[in-house]
N, C-alpha and C. Protein backbone atom coordinates (compact mmCIF):
# COMPACT_ATOMS: atom_id res chain seq x y z
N UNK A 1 122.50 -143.41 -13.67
CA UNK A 1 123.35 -143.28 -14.83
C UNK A 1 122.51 -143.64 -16.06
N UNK A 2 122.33 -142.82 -17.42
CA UNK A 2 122.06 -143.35 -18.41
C UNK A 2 122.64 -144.31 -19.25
N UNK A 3 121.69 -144.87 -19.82
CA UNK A 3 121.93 -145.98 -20.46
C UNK A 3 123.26 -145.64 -21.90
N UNK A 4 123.35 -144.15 -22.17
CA UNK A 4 124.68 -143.49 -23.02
C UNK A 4 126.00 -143.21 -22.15
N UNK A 5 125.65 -142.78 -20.84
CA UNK A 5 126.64 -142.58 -20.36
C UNK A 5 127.33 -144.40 -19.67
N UNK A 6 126.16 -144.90 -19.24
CA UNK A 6 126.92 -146.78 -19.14
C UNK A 6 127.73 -147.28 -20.35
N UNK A 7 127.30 -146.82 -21.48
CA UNK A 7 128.25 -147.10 -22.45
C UNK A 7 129.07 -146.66 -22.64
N UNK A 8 129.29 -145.29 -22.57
CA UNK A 8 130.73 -144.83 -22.65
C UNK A 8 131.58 -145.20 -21.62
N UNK A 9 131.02 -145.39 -20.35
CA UNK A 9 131.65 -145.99 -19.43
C UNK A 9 132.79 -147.36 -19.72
N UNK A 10 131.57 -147.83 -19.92
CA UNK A 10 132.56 -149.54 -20.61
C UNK A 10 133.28 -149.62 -21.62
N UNK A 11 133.20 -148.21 -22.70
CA UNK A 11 133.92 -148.47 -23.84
C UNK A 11 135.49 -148.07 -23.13
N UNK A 12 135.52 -147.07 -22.34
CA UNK A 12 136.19 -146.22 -21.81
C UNK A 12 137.07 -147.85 -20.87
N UNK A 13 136.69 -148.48 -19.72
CA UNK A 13 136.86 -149.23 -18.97
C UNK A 13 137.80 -150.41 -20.00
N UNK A 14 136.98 -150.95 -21.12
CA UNK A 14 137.80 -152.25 -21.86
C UNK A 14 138.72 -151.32 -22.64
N UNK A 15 138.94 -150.17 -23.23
CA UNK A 15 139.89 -149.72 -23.75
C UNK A 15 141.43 -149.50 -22.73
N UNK A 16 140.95 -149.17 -21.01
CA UNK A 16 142.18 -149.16 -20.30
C UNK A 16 142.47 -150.67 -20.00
N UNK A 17 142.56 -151.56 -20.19
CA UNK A 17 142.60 -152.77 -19.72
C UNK A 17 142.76 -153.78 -21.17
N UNK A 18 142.55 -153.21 -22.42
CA UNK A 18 142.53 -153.88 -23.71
C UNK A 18 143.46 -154.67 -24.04
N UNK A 19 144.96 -154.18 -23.54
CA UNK A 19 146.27 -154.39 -23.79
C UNK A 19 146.84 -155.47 -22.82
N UNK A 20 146.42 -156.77 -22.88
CA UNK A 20 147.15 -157.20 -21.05
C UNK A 20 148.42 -157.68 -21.22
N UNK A 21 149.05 -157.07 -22.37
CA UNK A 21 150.43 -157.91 -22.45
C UNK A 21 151.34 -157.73 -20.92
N UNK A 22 152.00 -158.42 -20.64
CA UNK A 22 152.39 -158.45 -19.22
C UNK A 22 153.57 -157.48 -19.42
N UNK A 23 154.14 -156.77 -18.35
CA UNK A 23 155.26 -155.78 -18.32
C UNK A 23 156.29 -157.02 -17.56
N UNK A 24 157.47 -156.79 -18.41
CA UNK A 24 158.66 -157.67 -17.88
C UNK A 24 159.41 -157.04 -16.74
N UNK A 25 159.70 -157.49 -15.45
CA UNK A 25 160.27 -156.81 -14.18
C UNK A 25 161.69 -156.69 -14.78
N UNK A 26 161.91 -155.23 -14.26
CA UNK A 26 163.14 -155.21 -14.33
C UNK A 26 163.56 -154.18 -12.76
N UNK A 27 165.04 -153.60 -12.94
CA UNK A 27 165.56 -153.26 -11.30
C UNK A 27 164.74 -151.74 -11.46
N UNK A 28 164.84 -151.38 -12.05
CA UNK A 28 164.28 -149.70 -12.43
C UNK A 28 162.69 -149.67 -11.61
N UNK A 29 161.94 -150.69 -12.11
CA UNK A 29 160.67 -151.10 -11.44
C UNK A 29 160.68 -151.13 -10.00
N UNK A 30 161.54 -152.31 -9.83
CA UNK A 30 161.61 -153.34 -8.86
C UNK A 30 161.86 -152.22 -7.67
N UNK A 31 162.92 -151.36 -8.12
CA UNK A 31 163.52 -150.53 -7.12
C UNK A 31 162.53 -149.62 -6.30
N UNK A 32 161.42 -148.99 -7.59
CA UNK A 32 160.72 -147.71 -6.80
C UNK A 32 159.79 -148.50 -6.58
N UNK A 33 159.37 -150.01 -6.72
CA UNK A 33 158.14 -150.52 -5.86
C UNK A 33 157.89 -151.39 -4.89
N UNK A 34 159.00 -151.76 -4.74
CA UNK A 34 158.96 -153.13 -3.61
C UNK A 34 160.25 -152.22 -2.47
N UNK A 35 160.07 -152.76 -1.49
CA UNK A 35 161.18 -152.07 -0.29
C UNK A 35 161.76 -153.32 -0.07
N UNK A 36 163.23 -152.98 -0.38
CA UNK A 36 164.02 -154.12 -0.69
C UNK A 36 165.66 -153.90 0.29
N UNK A 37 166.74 -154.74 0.79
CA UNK A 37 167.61 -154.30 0.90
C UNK A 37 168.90 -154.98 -0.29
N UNK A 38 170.03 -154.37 -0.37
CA UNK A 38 171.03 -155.10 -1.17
C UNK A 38 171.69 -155.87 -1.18
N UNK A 39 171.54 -156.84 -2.10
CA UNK A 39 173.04 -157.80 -1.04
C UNK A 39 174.42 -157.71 -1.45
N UNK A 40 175.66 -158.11 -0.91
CA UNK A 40 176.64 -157.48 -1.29
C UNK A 40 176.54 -158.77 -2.19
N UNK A 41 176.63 -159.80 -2.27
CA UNK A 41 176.60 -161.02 -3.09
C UNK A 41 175.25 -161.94 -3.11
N UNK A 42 175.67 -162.41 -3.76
CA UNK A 42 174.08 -163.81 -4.37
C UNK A 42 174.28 -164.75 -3.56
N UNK A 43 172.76 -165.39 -3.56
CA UNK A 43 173.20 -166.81 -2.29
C UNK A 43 174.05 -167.92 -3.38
N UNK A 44 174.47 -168.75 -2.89
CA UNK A 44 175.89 -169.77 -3.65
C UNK A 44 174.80 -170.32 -5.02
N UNK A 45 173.58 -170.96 -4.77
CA UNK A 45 173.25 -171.45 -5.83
C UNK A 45 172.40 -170.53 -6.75
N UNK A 46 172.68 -169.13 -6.09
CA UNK A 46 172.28 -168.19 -7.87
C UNK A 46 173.50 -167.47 -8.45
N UNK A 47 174.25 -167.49 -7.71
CA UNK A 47 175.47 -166.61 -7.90
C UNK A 47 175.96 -167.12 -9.02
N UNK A 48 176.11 -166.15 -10.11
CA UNK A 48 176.97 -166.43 -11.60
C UNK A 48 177.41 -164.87 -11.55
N UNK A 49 178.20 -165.05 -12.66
CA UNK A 49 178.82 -163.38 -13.22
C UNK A 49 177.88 -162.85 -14.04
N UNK A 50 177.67 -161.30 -13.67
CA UNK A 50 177.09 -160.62 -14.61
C UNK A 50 175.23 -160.37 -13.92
N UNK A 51 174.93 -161.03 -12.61
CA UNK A 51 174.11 -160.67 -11.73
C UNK A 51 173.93 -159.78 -10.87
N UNK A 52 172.95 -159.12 -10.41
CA UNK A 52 172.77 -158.38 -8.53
C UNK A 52 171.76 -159.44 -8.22
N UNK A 53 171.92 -159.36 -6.85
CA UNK A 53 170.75 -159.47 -5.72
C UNK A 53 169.77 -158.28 -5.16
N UNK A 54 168.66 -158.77 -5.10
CA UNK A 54 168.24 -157.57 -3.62
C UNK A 54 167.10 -159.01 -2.76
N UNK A 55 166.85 -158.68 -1.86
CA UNK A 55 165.70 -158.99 -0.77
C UNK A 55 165.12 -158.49 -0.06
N UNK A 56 163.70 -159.35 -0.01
CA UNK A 56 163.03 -159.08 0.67
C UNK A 56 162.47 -159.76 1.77
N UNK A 57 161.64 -158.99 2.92
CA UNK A 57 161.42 -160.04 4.11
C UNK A 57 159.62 -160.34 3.72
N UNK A 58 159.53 -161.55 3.87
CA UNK A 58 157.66 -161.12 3.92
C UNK A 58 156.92 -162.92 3.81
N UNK A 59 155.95 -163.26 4.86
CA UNK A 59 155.68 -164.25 5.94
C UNK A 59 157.27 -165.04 6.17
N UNK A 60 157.27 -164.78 6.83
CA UNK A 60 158.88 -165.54 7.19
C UNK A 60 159.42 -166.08 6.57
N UNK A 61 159.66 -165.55 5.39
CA UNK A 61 160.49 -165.90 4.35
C UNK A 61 161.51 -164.41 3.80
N UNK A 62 162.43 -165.41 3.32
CA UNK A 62 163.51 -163.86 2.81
C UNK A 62 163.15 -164.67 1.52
N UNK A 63 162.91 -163.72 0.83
CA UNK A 63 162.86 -164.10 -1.04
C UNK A 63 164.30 -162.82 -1.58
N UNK A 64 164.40 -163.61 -2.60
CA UNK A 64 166.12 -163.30 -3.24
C UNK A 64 165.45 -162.99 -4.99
N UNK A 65 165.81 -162.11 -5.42
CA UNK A 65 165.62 -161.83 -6.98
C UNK A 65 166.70 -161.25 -7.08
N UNK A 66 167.34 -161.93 -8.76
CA UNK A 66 168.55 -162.04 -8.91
C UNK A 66 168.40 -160.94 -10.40
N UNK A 67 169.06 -159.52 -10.74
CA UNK A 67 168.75 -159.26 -11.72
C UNK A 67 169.94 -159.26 -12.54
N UNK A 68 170.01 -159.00 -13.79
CA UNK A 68 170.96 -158.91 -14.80
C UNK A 68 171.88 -157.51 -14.91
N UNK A 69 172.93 -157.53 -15.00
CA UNK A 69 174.06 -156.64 -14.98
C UNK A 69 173.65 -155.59 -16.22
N UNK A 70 173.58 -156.40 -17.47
CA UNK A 70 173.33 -155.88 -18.93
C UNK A 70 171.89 -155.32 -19.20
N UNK A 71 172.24 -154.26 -19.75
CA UNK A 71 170.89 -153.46 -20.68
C UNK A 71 169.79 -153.10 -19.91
N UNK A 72 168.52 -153.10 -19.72
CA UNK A 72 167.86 -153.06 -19.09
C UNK A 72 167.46 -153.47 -17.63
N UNK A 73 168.71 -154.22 -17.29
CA UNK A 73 168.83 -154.99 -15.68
C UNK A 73 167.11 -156.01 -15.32
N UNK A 74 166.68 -156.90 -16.39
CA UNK A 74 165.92 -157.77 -16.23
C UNK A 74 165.61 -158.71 -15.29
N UNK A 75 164.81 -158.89 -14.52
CA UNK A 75 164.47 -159.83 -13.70
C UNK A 75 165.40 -161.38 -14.26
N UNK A 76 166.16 -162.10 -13.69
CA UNK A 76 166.41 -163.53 -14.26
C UNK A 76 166.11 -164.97 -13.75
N UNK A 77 166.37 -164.31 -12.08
CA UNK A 77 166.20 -165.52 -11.02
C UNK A 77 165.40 -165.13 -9.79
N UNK A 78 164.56 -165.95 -9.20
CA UNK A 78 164.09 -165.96 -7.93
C UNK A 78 164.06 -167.06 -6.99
N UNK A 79 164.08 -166.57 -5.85
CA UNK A 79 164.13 -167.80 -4.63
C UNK A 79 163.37 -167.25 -3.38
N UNK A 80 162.91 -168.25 -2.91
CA UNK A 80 162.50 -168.38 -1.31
C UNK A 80 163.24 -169.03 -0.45
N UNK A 81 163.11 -168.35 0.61
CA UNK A 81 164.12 -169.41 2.11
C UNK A 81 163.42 -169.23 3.18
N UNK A 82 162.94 -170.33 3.83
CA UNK A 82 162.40 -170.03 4.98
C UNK A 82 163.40 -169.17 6.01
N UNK A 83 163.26 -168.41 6.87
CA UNK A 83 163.80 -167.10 7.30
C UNK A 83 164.87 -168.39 8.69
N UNK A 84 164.08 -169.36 9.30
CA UNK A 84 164.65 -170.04 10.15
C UNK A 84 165.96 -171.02 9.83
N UNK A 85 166.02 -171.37 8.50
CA UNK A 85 167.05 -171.46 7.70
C UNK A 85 168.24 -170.54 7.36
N UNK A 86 167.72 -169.06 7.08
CA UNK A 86 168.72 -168.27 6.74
C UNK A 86 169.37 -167.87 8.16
N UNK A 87 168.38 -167.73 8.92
CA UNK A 87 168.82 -167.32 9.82
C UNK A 87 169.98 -168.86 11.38
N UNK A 88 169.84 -169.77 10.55
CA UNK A 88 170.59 -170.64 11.19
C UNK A 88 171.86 -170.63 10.80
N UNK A 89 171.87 -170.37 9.12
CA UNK A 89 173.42 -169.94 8.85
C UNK A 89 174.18 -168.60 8.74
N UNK A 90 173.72 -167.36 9.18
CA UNK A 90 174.68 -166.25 10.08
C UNK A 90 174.71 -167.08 11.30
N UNK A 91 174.22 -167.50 11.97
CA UNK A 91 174.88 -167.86 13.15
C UNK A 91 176.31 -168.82 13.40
């Protein structure tokens, strides 16, 4: 590679990456990237009005993200449960 084309390289490289402001999760995201199922309700200590749930399974844990009803459906709450826990209370 020349020493013109290494440069355009890198100008090219810090210009895609220049911006790192973080992207805020929301369900629109959440939905087409993570494989998730629904819950019909929130676990007791996220549950308020004006929330969804979804979960996921992953190292033996069920994790719970709680999103917002309004506007853009924003990420608000998250949780972990060890899976041997959740799974002691369906039983």
């Amino acid at each position: 590679m020349t020493p013109k084309i290494a440069a355009i390289a890198c100008i090219l490289a810090s210009t895609a990456v220049a911006d790192p402001a973080p992207v805020p999760m929301n369900y629109e995201l959440f939905e087409t990237a993570i494989a998730h199922t629904d819950l019909e309700t929130c676990p007791s200590n996220m549950s308020q009005s004006g929330v969804f749930c979804r979960a996921t399974l992953h190292h033996d844990e069920v994790h719970v993200f709680v999103f917002s009803e309004e506007g853009d459906q924003d990420l608000v709450g998250f949780a972990s449960y060890p899976f041997e826990d959740v799974a002691a209370e369906l039983n």
